[in-house]
Protein backbone atom coordinates (compact mmCIF):
# COMPACT_ATOMS: atom_id res chain seq x y z
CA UNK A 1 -36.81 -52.99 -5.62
CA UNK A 2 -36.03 -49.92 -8.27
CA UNK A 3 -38.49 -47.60 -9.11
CA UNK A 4 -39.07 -46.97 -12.38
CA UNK A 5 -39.70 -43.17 -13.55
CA UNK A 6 -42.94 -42.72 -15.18
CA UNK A 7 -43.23 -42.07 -18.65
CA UNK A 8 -44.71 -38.73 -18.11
CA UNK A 9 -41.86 -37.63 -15.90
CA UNK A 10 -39.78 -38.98 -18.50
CA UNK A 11 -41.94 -37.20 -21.84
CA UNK A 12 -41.76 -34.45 -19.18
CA UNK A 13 -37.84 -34.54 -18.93
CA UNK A 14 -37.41 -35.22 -22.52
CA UNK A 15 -39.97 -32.13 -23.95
CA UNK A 16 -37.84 -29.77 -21.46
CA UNK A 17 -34.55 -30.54 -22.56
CA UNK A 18 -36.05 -30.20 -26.20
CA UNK A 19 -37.42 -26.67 -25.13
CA UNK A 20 -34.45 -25.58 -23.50
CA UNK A 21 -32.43 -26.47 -26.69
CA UNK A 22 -34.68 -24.66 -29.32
CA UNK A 23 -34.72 -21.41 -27.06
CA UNK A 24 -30.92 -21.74 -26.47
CA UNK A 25 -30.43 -21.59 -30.33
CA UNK A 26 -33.23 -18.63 -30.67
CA UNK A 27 -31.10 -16.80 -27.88
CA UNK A 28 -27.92 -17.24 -29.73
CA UNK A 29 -29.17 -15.87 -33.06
CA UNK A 30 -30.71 -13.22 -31.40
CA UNK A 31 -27.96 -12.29 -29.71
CA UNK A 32 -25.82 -12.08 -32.90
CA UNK A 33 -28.33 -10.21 -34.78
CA UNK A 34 -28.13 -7.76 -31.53
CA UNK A 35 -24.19 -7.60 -31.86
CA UNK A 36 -24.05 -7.06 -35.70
CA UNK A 37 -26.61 -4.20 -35.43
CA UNK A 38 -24.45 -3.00 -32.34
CA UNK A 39 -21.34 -3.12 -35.04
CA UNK A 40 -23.12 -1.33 -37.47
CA UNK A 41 -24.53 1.69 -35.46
CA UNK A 42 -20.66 1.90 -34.07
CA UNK A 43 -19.45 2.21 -37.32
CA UNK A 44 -21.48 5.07 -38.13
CA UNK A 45 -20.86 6.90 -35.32
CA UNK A 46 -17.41 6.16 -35.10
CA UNK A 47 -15.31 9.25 -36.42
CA UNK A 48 -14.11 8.42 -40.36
CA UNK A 49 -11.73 11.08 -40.79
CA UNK A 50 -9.43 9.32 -39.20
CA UNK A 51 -7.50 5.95 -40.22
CA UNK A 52 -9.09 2.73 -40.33
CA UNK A 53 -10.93 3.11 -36.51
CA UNK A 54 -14.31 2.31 -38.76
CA UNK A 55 -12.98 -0.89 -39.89
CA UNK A 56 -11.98 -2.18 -36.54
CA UNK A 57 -14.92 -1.86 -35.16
CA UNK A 58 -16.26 -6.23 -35.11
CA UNK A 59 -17.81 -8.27 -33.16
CA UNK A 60 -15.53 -11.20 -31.37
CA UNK A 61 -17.24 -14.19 -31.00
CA UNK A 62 -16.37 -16.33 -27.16
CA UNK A 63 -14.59 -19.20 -27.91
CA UNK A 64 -15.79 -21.50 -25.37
CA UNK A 65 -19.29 -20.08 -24.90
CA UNK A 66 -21.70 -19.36 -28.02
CA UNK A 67 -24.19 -17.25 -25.76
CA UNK A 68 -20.94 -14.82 -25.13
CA UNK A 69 -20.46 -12.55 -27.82
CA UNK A 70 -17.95 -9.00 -27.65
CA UNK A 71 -18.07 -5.59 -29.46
CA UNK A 72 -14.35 -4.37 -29.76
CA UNK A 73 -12.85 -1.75 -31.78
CA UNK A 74 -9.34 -0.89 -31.93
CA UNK A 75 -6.27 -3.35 -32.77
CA UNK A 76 -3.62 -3.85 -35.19
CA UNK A 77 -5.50 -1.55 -38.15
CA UNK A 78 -5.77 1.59 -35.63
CA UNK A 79 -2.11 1.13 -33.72
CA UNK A 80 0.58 3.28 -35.11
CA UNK A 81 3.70 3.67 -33.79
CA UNK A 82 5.26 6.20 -31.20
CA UNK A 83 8.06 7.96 -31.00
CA UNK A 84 8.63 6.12 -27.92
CA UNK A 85 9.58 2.47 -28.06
CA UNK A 86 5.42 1.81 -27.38
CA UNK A 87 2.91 1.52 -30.09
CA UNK A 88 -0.30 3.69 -29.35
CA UNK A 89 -4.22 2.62 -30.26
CA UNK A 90 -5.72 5.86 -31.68
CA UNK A 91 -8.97 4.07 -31.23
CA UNK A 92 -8.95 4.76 -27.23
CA UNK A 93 -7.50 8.51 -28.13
CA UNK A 94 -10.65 9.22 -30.39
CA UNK A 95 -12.59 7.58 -27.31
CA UNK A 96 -11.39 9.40 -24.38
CA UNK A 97 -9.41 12.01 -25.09
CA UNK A 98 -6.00 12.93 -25.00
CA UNK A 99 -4.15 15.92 -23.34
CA UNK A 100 -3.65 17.47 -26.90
CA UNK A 101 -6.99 15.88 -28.32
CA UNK A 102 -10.23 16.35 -27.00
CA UNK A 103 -12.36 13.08 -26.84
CA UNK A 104 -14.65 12.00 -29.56
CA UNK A 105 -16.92 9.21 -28.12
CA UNK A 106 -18.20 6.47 -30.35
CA UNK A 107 -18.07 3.45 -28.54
CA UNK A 108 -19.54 3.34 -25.40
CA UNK A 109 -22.35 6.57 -25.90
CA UNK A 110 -23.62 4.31 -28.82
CA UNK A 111 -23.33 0.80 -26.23
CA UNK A 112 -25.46 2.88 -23.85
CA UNK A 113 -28.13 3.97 -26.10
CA UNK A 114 -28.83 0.77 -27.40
CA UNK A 115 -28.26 -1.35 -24.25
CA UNK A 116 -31.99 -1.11 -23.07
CA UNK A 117 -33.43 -2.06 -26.72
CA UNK A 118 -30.64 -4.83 -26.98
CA UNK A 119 -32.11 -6.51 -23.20
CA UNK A 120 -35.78 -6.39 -24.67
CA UNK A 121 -35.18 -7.68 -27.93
CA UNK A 122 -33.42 -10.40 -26.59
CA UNK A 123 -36.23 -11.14 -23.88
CA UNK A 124 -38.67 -11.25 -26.45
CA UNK A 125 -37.12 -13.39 -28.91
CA UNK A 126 -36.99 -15.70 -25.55
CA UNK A 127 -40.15 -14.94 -24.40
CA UNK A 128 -41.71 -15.76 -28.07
CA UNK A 129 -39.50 -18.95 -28.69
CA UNK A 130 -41.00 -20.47 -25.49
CA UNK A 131 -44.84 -19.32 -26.31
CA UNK A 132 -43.93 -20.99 -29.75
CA UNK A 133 -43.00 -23.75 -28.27
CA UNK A 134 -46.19 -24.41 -25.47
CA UNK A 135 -48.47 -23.71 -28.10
CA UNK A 136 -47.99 -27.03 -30.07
C-alpha cells in the first residue's frame, strides 16, 4: 500500500519552491545592479588619458549561469599592436605596471573597496526578499 504525501507536506513543498524562485530572481537583479555600479565606479577611476581603457571596462554576463556575473576591462578597444609579432593590452600595463611605466591601478583597488558593501547589499536584498515573502 502507497502512502500518500499530505497536503501540507505538499503546500509545504510547493510554497518553498515558490520562495526559492522569487529570492533567486531578487538575487539576480541584485547582483546586476551590484555589477553595473561596480562598472561605473571602474570607469571613473580608470585613467582617461589614455585610449579607450574607460570604454572597456563592462560587465560579462555567464552564459550558462544567471547568478554568475564578471567585471572585465581590457580587449580588442585597448590592444594595440607591438613591434613584435604579439599584440599588447595596455589595460593590464595601466594596471600593473610596466618596466618603463609605473602602475596606475583602477581595477582591482576599486573591486576591493567595494567588495564588502557589494556582500551586504546582496545579503540584504536576500535577507528582505525572504522576510517579504514569510510575512504574507
Amino acid at each position: 500500500m502507497a502512502r500518500r504525501p499530505n497536503q501540507s507536506v505538499a503546500r509545504f513543498r510547493k510554497l518553498t519552491e515558490e520562495l526559492k524562485a522569487e529570492v533567486h530572481a531578487e538575487a539576480v537583479k541584485e547582483l546586476n545592479a551590484q555589477a553595473d555600479n561596480l562598472v561605473r565606479l571602474m570607469i571613473s577611476a580608470a585613467p582617461h588619458d589614455e585610449g579607450n581603457l574607460e570604454h572597456s571596462v563592462r560587465k560579462v554576463p555567464d552564459r550558462s549561469k544567471d547568478t554568475v556575473v564578471r567585471v572585465v576591462a581590457g580587449g580588442r578597444l585597448t590592444t594595440r599592436p607591438t613591434v613584435s609579432t604579439k599584440p599588447f593590452d595596455y589595460a593590464r600595463a595601466d594596471e600593473f605596471g610596466t618596466q618603463k611605466m609605473t602602475a596606475r591601478p583602477f581595477f582591482f583597488p576599486t573591486y576591493r573597496l567595494t567588495k564588502k558593501k557589494m556582500i551586504s547589499a546582496m545579503k540584504r536584498r536576500i535577507t528582505k526578499s525572504i522576510k517579504d515573502r514569510s510575512a504574507e
